[in-house]
N, C-alpha and C. Protein backbone atom coordinates (compact mmCIF):
# COMPACT_ATOMS: atom_id res chain seq x y z
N UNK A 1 96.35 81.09 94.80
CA UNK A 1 96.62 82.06 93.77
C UNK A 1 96.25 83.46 94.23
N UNK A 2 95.40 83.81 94.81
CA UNK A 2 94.87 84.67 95.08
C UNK A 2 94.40 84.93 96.70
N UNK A 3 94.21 85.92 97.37
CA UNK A 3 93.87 86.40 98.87
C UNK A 3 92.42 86.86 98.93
N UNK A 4 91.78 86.15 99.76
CA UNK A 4 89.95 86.76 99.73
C UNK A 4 91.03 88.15 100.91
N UNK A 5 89.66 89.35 100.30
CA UNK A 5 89.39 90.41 101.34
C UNK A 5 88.75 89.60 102.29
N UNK A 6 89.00 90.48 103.89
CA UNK A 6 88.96 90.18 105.28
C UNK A 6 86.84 89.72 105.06
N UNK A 7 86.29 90.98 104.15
CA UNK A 7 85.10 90.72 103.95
C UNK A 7 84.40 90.17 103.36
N UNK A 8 84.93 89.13 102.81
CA UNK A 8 84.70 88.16 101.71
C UNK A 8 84.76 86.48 102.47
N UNK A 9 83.36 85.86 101.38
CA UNK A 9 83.16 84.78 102.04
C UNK A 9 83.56 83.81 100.92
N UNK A 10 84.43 82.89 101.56
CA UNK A 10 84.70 81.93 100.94
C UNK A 10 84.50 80.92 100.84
N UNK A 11 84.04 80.15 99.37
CA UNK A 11 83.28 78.89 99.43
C UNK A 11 84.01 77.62 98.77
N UNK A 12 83.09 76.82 98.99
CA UNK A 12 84.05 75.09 98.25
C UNK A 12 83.52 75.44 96.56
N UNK A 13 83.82 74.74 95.96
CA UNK A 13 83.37 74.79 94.59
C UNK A 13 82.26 74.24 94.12
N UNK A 14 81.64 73.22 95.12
CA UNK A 14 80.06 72.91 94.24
C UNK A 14 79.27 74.23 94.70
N UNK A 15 79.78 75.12 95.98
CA UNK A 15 79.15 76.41 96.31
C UNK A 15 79.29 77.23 94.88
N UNK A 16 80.67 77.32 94.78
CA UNK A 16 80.68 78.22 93.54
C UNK A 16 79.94 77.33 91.96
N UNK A 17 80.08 75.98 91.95
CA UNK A 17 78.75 76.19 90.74
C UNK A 17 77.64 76.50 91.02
N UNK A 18 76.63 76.18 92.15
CA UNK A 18 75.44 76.43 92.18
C UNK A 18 75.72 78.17 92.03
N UNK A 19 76.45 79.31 93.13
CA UNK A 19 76.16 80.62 92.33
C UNK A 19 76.13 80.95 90.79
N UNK A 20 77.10 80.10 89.76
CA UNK A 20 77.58 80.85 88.42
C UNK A 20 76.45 79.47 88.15
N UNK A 21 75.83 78.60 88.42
CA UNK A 21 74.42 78.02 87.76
C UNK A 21 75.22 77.01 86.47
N UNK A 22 77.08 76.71 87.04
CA UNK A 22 77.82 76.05 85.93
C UNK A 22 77.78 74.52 87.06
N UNK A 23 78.42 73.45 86.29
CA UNK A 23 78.54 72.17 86.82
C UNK A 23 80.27 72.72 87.65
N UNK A 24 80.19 71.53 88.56
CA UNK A 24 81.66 71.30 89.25
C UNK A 24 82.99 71.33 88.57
N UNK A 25 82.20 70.33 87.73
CA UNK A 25 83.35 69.84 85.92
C UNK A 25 83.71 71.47 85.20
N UNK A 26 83.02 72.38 85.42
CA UNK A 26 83.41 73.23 84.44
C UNK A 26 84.29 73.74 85.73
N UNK A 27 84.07 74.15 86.77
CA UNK A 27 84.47 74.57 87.49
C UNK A 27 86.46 74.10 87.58
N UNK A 28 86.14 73.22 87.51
CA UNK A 28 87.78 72.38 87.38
C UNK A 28 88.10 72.63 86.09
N UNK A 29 87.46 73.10 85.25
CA UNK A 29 88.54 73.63 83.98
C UNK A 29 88.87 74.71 83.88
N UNK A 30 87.78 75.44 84.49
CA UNK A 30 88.28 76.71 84.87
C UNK A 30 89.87 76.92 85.83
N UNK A 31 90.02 75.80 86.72
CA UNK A 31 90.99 75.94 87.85
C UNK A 31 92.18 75.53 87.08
N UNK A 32 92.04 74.35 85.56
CA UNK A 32 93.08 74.06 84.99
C UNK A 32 93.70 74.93 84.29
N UNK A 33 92.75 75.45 83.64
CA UNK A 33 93.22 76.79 82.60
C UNK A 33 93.91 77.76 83.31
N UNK A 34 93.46 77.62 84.86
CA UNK A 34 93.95 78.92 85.49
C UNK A 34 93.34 80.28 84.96
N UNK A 35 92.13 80.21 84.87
CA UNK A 35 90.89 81.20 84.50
C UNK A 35 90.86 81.85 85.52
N UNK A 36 89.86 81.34 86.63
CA UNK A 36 89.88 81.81 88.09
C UNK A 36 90.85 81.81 89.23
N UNK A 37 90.76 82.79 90.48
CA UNK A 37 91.72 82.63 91.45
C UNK A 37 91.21 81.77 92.39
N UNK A 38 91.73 80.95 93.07
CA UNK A 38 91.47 80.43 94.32
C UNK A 38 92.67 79.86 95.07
N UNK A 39 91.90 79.67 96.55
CA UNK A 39 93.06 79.38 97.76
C UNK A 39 93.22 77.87 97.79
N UNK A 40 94.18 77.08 97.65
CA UNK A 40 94.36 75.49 97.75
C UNK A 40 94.87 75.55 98.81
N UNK A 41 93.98 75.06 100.32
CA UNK A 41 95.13 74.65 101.29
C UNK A 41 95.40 73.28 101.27
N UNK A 42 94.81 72.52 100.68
CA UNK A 42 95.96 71.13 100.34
C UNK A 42 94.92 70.63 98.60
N UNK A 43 95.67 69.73 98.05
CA UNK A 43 95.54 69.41 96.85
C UNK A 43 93.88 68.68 96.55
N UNK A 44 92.99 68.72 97.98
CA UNK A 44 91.79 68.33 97.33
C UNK A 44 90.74 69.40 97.58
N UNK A 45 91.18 70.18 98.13
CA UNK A 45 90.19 71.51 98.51
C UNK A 45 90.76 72.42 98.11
N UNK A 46 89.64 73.31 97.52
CA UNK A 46 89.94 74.96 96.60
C UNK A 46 89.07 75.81 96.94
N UNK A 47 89.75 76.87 97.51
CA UNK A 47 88.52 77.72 98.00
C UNK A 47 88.33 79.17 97.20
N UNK A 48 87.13 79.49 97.29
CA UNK A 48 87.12 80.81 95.73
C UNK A 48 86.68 82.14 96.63
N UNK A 49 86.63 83.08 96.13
CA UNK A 49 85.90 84.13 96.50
C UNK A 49 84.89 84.70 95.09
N UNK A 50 83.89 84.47 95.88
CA UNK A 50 82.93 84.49 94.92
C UNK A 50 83.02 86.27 93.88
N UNK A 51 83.04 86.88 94.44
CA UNK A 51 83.60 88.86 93.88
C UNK A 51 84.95 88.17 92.78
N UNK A 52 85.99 87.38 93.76
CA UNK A 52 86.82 87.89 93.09
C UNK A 52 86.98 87.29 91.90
N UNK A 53 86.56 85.99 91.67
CA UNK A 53 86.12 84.68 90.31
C UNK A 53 84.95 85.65 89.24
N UNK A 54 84.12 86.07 89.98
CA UNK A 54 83.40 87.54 88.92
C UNK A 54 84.16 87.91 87.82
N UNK A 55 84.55 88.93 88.88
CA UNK A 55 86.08 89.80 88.15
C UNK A 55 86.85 89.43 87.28
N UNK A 56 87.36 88.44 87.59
CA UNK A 56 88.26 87.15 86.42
C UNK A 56 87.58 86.99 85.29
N UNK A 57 86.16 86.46 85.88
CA UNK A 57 85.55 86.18 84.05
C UNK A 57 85.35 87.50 83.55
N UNK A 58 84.68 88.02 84.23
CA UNK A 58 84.29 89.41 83.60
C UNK A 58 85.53 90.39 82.65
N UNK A 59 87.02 89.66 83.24
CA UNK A 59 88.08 90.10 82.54
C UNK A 59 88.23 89.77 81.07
N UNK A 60 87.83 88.26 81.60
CA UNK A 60 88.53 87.23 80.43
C UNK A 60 87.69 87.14 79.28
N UNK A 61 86.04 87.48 79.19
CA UNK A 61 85.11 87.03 78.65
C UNK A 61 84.28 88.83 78.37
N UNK A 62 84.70 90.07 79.11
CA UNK A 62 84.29 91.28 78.66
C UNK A 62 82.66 91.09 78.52
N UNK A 63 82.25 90.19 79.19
CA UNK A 63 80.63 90.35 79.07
C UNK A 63 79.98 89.90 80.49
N UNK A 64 79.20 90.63 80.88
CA UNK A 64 78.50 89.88 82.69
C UNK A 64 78.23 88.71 83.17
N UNK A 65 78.68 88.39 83.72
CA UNK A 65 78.37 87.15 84.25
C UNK A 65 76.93 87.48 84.56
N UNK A 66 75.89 86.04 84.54
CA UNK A 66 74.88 86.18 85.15
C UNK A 66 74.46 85.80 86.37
N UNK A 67 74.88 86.94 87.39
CA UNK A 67 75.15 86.97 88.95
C UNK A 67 74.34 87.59 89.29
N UNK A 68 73.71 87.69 90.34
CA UNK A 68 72.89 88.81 90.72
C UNK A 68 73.61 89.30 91.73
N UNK A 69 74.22 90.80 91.69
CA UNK A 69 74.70 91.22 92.62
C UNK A 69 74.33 90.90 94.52
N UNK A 70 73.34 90.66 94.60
CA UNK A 70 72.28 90.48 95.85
C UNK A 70 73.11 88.55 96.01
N UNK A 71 73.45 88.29 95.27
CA UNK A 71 73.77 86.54 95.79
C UNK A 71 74.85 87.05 96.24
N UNK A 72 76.02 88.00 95.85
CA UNK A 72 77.08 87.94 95.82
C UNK A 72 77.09 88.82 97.52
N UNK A 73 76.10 89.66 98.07
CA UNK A 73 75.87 90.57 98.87
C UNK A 73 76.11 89.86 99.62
N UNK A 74 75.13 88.79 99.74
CA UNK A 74 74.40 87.56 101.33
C UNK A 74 75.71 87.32 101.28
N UNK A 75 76.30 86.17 100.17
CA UNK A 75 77.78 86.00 100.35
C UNK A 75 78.64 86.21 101.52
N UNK A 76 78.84 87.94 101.03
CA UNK A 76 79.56 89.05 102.03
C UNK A 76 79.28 89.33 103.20
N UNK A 77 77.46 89.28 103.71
CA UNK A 77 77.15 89.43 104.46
C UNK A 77 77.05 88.09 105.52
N UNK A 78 77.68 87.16 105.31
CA UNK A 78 77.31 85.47 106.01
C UNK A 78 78.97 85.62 107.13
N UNK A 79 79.66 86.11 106.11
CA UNK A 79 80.87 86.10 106.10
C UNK A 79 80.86 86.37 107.71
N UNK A 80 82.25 85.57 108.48
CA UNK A 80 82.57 85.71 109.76
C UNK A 80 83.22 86.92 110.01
N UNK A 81 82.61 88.27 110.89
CA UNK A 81 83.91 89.33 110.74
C UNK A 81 84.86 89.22 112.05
């Protein structure tokens, strides 16, 4: 659905519940609803960018996620350049 920036690290989805502190399960309703963006390179792996799934809720829901900018940093900073 969506393209990570070159500087952006991209994770599996139990990565992305432990950042948003949600279960896997929510995580997949999120992907059903088509809430969040992520990359499917085949039908059992989904890959997110953690910034850009932010953004999405933060669209959809107009209130902060509780992220700490600094998780989202390391993230960026792990990232292969």
């Amino acid at each position: 659905m969506s393209q990570a920036t070159p500087t952006s690290q991209l994770v599996r989805k139990r990565q992305l519940a432990v950042i948003f502190s949600v279960s896997p399960r929510t995580i997949d309703g999120w992907i059903a609803k088509r809430m969040i963006p992520y990359i499917e390179p085949n039908p059992r792996l989904h890959l997110f960018d953690p910034a850009a799934v932010k953004s999405a809720l933060l669209a959809q829901f107009a209130i902060p996620a509780n992220i700490p900018d600094a998780v989202l940093r390391r993230a960026e900073l792990q990232s292969p350049s």
